[in-house]
C-alpha atoms as a PDB file:
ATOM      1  CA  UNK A   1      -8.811   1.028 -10.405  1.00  0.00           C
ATOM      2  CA  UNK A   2     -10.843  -0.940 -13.017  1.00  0.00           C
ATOM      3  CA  UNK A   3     -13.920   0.814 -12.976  1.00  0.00           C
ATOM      4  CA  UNK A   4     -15.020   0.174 -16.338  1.00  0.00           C
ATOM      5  CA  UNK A   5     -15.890   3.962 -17.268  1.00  0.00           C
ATOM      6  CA  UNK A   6     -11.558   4.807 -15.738  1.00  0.00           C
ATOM      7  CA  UNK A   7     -10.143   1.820 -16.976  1.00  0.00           C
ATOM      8  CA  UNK A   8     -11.441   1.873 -20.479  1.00  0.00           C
ATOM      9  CA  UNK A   9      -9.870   5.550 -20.230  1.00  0.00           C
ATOM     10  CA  UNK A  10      -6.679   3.982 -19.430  1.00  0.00           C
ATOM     11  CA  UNK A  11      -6.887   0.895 -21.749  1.00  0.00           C
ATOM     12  CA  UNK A  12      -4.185   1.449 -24.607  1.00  0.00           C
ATOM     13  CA  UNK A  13      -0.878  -0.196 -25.417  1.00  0.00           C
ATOM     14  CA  UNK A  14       0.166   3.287 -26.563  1.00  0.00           C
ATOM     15  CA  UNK A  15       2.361   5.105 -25.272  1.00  0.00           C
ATOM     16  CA  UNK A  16       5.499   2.733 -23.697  1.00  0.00           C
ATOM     17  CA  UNK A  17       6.033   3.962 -19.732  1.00  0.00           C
ATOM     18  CA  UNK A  18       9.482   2.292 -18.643  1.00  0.00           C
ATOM     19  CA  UNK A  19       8.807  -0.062 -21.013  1.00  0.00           C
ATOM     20  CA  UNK A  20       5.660  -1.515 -19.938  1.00  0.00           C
ATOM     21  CA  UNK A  21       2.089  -0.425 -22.153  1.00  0.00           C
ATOM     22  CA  UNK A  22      -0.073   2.262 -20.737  1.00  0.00           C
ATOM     23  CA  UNK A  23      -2.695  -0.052 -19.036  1.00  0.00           C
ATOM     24  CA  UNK A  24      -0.269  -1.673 -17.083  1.00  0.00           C
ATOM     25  CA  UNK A  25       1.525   0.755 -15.842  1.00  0.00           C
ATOM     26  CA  UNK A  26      -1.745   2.291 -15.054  1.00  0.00           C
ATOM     27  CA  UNK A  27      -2.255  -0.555 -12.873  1.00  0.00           C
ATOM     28  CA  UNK A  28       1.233  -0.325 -10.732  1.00  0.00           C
ATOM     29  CA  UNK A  29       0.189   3.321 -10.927  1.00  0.00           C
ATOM     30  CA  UNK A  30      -2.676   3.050  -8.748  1.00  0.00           C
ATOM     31  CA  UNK A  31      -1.124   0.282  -6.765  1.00  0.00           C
ATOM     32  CA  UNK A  32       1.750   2.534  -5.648  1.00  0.00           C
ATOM     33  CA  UNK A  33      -0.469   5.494  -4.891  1.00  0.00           C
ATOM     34  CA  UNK A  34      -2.688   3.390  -2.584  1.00  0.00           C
ATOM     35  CA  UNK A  35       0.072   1.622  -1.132  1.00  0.00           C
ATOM     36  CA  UNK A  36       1.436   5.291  -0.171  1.00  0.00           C
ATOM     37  CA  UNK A  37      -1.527   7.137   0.860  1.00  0.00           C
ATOM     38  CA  UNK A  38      -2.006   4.023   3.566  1.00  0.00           C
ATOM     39  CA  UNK A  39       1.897   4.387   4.456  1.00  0.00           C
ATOM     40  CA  UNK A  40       0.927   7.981   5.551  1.00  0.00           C
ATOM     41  CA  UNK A  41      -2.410   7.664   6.812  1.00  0.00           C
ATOM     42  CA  UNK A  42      -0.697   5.037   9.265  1.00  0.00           C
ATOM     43  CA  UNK A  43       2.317   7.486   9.892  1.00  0.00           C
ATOM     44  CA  UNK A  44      -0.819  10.051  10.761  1.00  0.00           C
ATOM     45  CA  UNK A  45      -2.942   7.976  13.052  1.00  0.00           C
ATOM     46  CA  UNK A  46       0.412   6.617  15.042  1.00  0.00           C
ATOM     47  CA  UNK A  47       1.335  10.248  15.601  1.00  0.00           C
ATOM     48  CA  UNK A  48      -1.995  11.114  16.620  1.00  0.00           C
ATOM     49  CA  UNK A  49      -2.392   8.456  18.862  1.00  0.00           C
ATOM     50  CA  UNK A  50      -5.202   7.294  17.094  1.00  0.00           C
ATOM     51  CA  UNK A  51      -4.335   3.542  16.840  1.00  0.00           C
ATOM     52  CA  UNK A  52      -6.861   0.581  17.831  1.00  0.00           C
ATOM     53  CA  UNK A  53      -3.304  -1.393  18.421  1.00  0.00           C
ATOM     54  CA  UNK A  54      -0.040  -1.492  20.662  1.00  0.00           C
ATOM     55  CA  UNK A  55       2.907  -2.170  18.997  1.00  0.00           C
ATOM     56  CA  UNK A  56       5.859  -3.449  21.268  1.00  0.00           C
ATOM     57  CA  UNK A  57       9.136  -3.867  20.359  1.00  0.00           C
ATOM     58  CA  UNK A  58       9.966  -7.779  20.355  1.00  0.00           C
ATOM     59  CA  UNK A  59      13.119  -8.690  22.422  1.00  0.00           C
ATOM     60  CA  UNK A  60      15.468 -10.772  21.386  1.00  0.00           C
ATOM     61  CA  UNK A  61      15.615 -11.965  24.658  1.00  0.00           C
ATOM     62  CA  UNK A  62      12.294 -13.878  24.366  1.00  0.00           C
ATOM     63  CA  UNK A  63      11.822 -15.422  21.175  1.00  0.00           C
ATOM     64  CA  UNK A  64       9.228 -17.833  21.644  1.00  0.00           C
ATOM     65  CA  UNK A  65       6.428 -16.079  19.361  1.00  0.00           C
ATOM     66  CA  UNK A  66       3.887 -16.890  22.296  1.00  0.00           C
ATOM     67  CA  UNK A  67       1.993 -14.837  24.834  1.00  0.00           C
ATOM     68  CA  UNK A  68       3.360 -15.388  28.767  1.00  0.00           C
ATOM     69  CA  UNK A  69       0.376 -15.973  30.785  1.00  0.00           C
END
């Protein structure tokens, strides 16, 4: 995202996106693409069945936020 050689591409004031300078909204830019692209890589690998984790619904039952042993 700041790699010099991209970011000095992407270094100007000029021109105005949504009212913030080039550079910055550069920045949210790449944020929001990365933010994204892990959304559906996520959505992917839960499909797949790919994930290291189990995911339980919490019920509201049993709110202590400790395991039962």
């Amino acid at each position: 995202m700041t790699f010099p050689g991209v970011f000095d591409w992407a270094n100007k004031i000029e021109p105005w996106i949504l009212g913030l300078p080039f550079a910055i909204f550069y920045l949210f830019l790449c944020i929001a693409l990365l933010g994204t692209g892990l959304c559906i890589q996520f959505f992917i690998e839960s499909k797949l069945g790919e994930l290291d984790i189990e995911v339980t619904p919490i019920d509201s039952r049993n709110m202590t936020g400790g395991e039962k042993r």
